[in-house]
Protein backbone atom coordinates (compact mmCIF):
# COMPACT_ATOMS: atom_id res chain seq x y z
CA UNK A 1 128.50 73.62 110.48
CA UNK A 2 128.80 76.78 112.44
CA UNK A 3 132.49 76.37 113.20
CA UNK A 4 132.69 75.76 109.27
CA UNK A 5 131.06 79.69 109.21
CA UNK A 6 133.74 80.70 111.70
CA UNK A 7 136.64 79.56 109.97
CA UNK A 8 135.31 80.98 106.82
CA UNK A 9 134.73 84.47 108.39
CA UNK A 10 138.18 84.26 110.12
CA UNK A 11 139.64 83.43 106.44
CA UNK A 12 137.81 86.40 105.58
CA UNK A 13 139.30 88.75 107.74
CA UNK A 14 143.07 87.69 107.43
CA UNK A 15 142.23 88.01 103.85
CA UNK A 16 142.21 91.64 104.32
CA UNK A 17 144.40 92.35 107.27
CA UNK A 18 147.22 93.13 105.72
CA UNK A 19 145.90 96.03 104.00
CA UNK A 20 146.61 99.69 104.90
CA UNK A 21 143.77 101.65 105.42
CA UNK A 22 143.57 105.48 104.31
CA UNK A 23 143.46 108.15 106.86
CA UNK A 24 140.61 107.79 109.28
CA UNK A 25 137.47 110.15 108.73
CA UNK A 26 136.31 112.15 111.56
CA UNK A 27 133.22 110.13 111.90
CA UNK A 28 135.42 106.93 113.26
CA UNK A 29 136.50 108.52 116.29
CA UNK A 30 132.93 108.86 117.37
CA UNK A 31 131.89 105.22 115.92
CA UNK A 32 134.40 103.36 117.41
CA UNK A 33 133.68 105.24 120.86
CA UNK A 34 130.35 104.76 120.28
CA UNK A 35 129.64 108.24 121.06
CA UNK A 36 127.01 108.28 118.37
CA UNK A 37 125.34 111.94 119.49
CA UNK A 38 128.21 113.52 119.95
CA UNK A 39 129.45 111.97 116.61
CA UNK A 40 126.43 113.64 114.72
CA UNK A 41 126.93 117.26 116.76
CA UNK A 42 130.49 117.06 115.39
CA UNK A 43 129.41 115.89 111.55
CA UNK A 44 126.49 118.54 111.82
CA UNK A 45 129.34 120.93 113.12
CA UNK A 46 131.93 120.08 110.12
CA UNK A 47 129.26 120.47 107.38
CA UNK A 48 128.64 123.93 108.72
CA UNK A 49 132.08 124.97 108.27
CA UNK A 50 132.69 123.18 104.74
CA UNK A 51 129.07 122.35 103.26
CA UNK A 52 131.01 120.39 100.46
CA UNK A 53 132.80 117.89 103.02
CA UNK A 54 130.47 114.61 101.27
CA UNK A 55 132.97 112.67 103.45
CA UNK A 56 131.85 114.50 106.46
CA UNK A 57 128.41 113.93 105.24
CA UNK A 58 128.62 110.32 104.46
CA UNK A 59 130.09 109.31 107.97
CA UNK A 60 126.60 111.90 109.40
CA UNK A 61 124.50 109.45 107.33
CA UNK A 62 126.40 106.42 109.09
CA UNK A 63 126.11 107.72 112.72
CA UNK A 64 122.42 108.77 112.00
CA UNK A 65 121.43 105.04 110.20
CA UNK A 66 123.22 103.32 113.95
CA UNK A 67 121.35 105.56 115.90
CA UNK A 68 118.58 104.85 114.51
CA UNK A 69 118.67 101.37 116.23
CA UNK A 70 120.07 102.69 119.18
CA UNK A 71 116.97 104.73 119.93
CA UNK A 72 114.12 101.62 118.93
CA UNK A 73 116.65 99.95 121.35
CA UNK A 74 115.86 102.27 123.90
CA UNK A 75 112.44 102.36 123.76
CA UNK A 76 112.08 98.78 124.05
CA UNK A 77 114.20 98.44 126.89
CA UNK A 78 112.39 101.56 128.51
CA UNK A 79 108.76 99.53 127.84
CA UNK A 80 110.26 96.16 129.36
CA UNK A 81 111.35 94.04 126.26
CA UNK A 82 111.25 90.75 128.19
CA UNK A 83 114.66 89.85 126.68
CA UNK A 84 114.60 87.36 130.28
CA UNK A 85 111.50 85.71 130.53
CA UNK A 86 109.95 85.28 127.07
CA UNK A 87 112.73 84.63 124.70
CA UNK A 88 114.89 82.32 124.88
CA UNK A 89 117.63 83.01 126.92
CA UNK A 90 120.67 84.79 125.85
CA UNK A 91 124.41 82.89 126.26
CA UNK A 92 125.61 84.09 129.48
CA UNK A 93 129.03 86.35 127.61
CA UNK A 94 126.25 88.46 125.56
CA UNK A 95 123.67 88.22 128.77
CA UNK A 96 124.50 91.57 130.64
CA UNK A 97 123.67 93.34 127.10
CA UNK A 98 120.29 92.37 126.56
CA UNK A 99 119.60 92.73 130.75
CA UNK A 100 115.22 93.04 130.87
CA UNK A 101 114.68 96.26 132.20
CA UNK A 102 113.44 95.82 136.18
CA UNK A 103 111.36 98.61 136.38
CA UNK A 104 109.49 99.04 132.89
CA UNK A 105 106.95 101.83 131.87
CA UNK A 106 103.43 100.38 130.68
CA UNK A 107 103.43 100.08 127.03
CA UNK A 108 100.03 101.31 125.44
CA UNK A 109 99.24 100.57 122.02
CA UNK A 110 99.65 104.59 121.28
CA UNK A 111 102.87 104.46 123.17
CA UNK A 112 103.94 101.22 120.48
CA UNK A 113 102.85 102.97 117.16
CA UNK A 114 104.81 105.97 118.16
CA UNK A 115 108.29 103.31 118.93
CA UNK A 116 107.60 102.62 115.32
CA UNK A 117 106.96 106.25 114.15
CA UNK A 118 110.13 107.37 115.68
CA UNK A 119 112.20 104.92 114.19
CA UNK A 120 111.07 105.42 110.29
CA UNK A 121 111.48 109.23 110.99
CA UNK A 122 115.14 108.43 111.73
CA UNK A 123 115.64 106.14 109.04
CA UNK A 124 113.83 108.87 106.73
CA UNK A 125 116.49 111.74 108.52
CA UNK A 126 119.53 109.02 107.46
CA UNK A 127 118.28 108.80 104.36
CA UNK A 128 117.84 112.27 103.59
CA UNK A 129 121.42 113.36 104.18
CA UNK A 130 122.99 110.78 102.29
CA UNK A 131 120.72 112.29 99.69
CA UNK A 132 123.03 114.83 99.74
CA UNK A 133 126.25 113.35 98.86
CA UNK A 134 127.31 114.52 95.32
CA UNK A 135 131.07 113.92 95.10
CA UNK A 136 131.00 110.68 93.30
CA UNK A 137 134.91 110.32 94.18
CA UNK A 138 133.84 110.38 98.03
CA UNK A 139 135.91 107.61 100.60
CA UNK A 140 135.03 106.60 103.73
CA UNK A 141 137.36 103.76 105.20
CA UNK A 142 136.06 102.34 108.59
CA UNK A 143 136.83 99.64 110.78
CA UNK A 144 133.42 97.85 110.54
CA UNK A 145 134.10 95.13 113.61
CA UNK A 146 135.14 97.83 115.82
CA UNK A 147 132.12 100.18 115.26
CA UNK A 148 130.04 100.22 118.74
CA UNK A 149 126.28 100.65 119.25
CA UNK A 150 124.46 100.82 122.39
CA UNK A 151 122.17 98.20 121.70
CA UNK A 152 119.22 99.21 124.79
CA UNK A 153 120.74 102.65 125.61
CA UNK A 154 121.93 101.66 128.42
CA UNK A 155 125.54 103.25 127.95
CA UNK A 156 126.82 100.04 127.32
CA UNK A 157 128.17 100.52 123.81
CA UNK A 158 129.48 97.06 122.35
CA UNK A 159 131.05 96.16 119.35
CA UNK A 160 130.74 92.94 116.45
CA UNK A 161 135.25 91.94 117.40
CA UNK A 162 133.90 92.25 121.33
CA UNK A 163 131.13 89.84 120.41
CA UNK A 164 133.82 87.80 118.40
CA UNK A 165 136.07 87.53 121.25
CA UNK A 166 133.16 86.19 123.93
CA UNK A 167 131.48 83.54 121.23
CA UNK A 168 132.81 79.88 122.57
CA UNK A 169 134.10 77.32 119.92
CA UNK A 170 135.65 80.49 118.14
CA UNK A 171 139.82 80.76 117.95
CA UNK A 172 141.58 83.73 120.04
CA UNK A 173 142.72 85.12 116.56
CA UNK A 174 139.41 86.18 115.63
CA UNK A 175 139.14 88.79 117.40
CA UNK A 176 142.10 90.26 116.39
CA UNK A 177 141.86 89.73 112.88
CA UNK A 178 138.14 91.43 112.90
CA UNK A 179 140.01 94.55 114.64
CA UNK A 180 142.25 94.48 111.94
CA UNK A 181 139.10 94.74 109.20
CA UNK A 182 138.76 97.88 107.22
CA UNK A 183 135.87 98.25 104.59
CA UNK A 184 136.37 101.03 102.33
CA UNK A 185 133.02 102.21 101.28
CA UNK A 186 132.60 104.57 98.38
CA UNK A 187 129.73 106.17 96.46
CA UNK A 188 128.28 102.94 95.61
CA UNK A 189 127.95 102.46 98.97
CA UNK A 190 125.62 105.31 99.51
CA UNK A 191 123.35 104.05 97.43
CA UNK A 192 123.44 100.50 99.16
CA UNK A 193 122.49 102.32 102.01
CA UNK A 194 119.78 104.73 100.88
CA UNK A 195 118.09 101.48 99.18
CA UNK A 196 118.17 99.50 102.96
CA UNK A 197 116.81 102.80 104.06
CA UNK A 198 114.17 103.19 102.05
CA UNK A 199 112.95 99.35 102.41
CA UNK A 200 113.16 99.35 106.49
CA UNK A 201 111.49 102.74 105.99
CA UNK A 202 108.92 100.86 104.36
CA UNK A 203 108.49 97.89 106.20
CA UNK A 204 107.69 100.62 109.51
CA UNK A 205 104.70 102.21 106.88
CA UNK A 206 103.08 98.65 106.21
CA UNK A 207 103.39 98.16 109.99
CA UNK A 208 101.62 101.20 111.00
CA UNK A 209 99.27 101.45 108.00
CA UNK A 210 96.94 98.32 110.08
CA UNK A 211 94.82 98.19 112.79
CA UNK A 212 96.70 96.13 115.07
CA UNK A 213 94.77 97.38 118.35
CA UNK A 214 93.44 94.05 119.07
CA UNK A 215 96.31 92.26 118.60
CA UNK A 216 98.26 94.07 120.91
CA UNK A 217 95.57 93.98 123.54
CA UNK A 218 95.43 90.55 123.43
CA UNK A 219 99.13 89.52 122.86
CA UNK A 220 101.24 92.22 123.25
CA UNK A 221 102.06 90.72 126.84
CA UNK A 222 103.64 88.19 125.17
CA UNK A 223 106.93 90.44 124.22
CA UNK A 224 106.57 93.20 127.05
CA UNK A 225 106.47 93.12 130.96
CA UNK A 226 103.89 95.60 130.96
CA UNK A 227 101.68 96.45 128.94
CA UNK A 228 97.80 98.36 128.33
CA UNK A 229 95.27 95.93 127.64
CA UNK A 230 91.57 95.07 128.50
CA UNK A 231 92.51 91.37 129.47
CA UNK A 232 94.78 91.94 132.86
CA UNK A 233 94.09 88.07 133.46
CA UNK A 234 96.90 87.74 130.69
CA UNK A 235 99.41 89.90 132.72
CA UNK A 236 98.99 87.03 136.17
CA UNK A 237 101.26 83.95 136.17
CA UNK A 238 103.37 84.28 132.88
CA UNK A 239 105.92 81.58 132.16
CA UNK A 240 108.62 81.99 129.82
CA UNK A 241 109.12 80.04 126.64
CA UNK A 242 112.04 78.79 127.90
CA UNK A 243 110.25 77.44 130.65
CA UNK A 244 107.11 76.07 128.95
CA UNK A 245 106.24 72.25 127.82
CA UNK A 246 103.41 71.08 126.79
CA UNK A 247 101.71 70.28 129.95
CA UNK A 248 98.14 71.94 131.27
CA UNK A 249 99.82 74.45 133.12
CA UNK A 250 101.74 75.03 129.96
CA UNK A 251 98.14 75.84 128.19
CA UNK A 252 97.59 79.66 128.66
CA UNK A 253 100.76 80.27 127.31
CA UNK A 254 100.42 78.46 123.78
CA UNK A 255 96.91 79.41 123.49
CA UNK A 256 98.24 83.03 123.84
CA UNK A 257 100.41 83.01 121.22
CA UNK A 258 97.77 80.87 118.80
CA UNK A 259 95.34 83.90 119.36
CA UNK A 260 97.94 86.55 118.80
CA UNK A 261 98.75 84.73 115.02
CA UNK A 262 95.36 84.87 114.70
CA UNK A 263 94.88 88.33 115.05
CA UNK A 264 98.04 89.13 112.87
CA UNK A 265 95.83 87.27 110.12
CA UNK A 266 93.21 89.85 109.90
CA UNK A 267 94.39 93.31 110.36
CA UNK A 268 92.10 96.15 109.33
CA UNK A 269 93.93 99.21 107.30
CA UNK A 270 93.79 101.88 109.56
CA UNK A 271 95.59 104.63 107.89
CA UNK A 272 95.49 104.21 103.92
CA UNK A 273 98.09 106.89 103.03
CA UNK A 274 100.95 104.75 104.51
CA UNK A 275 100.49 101.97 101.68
CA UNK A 276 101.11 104.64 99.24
CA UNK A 277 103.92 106.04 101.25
CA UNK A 278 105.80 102.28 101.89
CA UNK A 279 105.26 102.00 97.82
CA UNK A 280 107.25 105.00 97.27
CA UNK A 281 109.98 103.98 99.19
CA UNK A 282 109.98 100.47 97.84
CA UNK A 283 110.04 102.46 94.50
CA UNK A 284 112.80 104.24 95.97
CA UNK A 285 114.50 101.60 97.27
CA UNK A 286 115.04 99.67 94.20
CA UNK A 287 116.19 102.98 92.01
CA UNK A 288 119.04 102.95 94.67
CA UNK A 289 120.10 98.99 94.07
CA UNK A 290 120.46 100.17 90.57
CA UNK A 291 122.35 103.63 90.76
CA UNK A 292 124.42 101.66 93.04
CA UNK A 293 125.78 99.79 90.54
CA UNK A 294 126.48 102.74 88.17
CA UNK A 295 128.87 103.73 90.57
CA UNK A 296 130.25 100.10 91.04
CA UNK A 297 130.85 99.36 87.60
CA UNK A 298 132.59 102.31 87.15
CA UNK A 299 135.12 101.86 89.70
CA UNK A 300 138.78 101.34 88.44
CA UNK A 301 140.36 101.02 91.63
CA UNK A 302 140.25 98.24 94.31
CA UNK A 303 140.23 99.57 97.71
CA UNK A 304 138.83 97.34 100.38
CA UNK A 305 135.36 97.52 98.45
CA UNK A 306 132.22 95.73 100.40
CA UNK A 307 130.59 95.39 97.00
CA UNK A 308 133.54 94.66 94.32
CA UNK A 309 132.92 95.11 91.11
CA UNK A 310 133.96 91.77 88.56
CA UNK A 311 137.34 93.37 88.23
CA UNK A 312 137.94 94.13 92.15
CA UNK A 313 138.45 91.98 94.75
CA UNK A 314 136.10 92.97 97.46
CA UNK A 315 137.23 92.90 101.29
CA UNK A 316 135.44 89.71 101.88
CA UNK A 317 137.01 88.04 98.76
CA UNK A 318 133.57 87.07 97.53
CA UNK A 319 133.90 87.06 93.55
CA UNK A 320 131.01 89.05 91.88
CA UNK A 321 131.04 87.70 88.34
CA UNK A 322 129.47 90.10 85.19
CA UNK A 323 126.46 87.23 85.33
CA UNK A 324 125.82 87.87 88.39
CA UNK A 325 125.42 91.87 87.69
CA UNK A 326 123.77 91.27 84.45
CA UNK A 327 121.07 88.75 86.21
CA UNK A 328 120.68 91.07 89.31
CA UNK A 329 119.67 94.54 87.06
CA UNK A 330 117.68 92.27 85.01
CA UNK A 331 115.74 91.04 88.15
CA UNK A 332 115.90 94.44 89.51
CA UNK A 333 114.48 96.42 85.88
CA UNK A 334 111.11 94.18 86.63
CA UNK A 335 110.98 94.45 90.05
CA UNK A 336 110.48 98.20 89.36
CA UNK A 337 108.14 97.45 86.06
CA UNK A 338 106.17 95.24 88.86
CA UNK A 339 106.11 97.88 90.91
CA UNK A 340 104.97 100.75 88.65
CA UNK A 341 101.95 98.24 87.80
CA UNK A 342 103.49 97.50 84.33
CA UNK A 343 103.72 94.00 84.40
CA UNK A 344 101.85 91.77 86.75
CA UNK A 345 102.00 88.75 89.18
CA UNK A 346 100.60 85.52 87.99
CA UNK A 347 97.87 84.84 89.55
CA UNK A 348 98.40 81.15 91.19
CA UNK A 349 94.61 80.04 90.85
CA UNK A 350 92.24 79.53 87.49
CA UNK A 351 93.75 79.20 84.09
CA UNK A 352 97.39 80.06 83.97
CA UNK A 353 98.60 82.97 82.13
CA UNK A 354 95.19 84.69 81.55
CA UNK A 355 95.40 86.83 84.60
CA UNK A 356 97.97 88.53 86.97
CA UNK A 357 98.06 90.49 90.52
CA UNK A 358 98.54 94.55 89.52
CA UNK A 359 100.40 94.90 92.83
CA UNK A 360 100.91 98.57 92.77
CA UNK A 361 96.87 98.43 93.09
CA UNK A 362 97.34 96.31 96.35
CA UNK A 363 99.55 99.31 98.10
CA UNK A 364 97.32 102.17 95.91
CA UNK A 365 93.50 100.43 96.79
CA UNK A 366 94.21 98.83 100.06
CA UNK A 367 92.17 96.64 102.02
CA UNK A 368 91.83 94.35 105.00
CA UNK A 369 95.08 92.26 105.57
CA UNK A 370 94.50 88.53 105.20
CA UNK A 371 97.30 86.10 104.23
CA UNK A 372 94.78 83.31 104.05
CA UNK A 373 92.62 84.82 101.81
CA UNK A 374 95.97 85.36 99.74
CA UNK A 375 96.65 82.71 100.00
CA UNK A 376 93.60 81.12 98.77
CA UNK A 377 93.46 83.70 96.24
CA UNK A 378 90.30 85.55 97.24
CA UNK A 379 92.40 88.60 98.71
CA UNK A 380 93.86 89.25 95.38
CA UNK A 381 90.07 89.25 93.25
CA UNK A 382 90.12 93.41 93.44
CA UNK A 383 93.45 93.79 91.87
CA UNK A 384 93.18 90.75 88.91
CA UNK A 385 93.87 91.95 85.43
CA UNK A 386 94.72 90.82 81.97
CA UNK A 387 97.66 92.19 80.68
CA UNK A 388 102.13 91.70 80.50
CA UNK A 389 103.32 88.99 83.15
CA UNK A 390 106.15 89.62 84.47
CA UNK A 391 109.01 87.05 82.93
CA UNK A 392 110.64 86.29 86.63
CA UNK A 393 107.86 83.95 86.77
CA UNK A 394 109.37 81.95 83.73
CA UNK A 395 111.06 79.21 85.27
CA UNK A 396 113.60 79.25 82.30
CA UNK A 397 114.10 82.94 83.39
CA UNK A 398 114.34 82.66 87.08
CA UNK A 399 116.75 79.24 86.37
CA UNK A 400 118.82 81.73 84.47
CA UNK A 401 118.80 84.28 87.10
CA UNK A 402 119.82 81.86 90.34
CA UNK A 403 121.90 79.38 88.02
CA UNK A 404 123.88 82.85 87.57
CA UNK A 405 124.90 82.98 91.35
CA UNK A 406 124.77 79.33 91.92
CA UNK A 407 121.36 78.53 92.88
CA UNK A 408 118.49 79.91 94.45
CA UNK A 409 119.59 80.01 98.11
CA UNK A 410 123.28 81.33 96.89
CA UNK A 411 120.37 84.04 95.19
CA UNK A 412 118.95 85.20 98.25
CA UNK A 413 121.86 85.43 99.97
CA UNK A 414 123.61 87.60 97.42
CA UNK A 415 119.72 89.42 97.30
CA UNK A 416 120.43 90.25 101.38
CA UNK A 417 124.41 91.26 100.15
CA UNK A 418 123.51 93.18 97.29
CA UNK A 419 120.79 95.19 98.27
């Protein structure tokens, strides 16, 4: 099946090799040297010397989105990410990447919250200059497979054809057909970005809008070599899960990461204000997904686009049919109704259809996290309401809406594509 993947992806790529790309932008010198700082003094430099450069300022919203991960990289590496003896290990080609740092700093749970912190202000700073992009005419043609990151900040900047050319059971030409892959993004595409933005951005709000002090204490030892915590016991004689069976001696292990789940199943709001701001950017997040497609639609040309309209192509040679649009800014028009508390979640317990879940209440009023009690249904008693469900929970409306891309999985996947 995975080979199946490969061949696919390889098809793919030769697809689009024999395209010419346009003339490179100045921020693919620094991406493909994966020279991401100095990439961003350069942009920052250019924009100063022709404020209206939106190309300029596209590629500065690029470099800033990849550093972004390059610096949560670093700090994880920096705090002892035990990339060696809890997860599984690596294959030995991608190995010397993801080395566990030998000589770790102590993570506290401050030290953690702050990781997370840093890493929705950058996505926030990203964000904010691609704000700024008004030329709706605005190219940026980059070789995607040849972009590097430093993945732990550890100056050792890799890149997705690198990776292709190390993976076993995959042919020689892969490599050089990924090399050969150019993506022209457009203004569309800084939408598509702004929405992933705004919904990582908000995913870092939920995380640091709970209590997870206990939690950390008592598992946190799990995913770091060292780490603050009342229980030092936990710190003696780890094994890694690679290493674990089900034996007695195996015991402390499992029952660590049983009591770690449990704590993630009660977590305590600890600073209300971040609910409200990870609704905004979910808000935020979905206005993008649908300017994007103002853009798309309008598009009369067909130049290496990563999301073609029905009329293009695309550089993937994925077709994108009309029904497909249609169905996604249908599902996306009550995702935003949902989320203005317009129309309402059925509620899955009691009579159905006399009540729904007003989930912008749930981010507006919130309280102790417990997917159980959601589950059960108890959770959601403060934020029941009588009043407009929302129709995605019509199964003749949903079968519409996945039928449209070819079934629900096929859905979700496009969901992850389309942004």
């Amino acid at each position: 099946m995975r080979r199946k993947l490969y061949c696919l992806v390889i098809l793919a790529l030769a697809f689009t090799a024999s395209r010419a790309p346009a003339a490179a932008p100045l921020a693919e010198k620094y991406l493909l040297d994966g020279k991401l700082a100095e990439g961003a003094k350069a942009l920052q430099g250019r924009l100063k010397e022709d404020p209206k450069d939106d190309q300029a300022r596209f590629g500065l919203g690029v470099v800033q989105f990849l550093q972004s991960f390059e610096h949560l990289g670093g700090s994880l590496h920096k705090y002892g990410l035990r990339t060696e003896k809890s997860f599984l290990r690596a294959p030995p080609q991608v190995k010397e990447f993801l080395a566990q740092n030998p000589n770790p700093e102590t993570l506290t749970y401050k030290a953690a919250r702050q990781v997370v912190q840093t890493w929705i202000d950058d996505l926030v700073k990203a964000e904010a200059t691609l704000a700024e992009v008004k030329d709706a005419e605005v190219k940026m043609p980059l070789h995607v497979a040849l972009i590097k990151i430093d993945p732990f900040g550890q100056d050792k900047p890799i890149s997705a054809a690198f990776l292709l050319g190390r993976l076993e059971g995959l042919p020689p030409e892969a490599r050089k057909q990924a090399e050969k892959l150019v993506v022209g993004f457009d203004r569309g595409d800084v939408s598509w970005l702004r929405g992933y933005l705004h919904f990582l951005a908000a995913f870092g709000e939920l995380l640091l809008a709970v209590d997870g002090q206990e939690a950390f204490e008592c598992g946190a030892h799990l995913l770091f070599e060292k780490v603050e915590t009342p229980h030092t016991f936990l710190l003696e004689n780890r094994r890694g899960f690679d290493e674990a069976g089900f034996g007695w001696a195996d015991h402390p292990l499992w029952s660590d990461v049983v009591s770690f789940i449990h704590q993630m199943t009660r977590l305590p709001i600890k600073e209300p204000a971040r609910t409200k701001a990870a609704l905004e950017h979910l808000e935020a997040g979905v206005a993008q997904a649908k300017e994007m497609w103002k853009y798309i639609l309008a598009e009369t040309d067909d130049d290496n686009e990563w999301i073609p309209n029905p009329k293009q192509t695309g550089v993937i040679g994925v077709k994108v049919t009309q029904e497909m649009v249609d169905s996604w800014l249908e599902a996306l028009d009550e995702a935003e109704l949902i989320l203005k508390g317009q129309k309402l979640i059925p509620f899955w317990r009691g009579k159905e259809g006399e009540r729904g879940v007003n989930l912008r209440r749930v981010f507006t009023e919130p309280r102790t996290f417990d997917p159980i009690e959601w589950v059960q249904g108890t959770a959601a008693t403060p934020y029941l309401e009588k009043g407009p469900l929302t129709k995605l929970a019509d199964p003749r409306v949903g079968g519409r809406l996945t039928n449209a891309f070819g079934g629900p999985f096929q859905f979700i996947g496009f969901g992850f594509w389309f942004n």
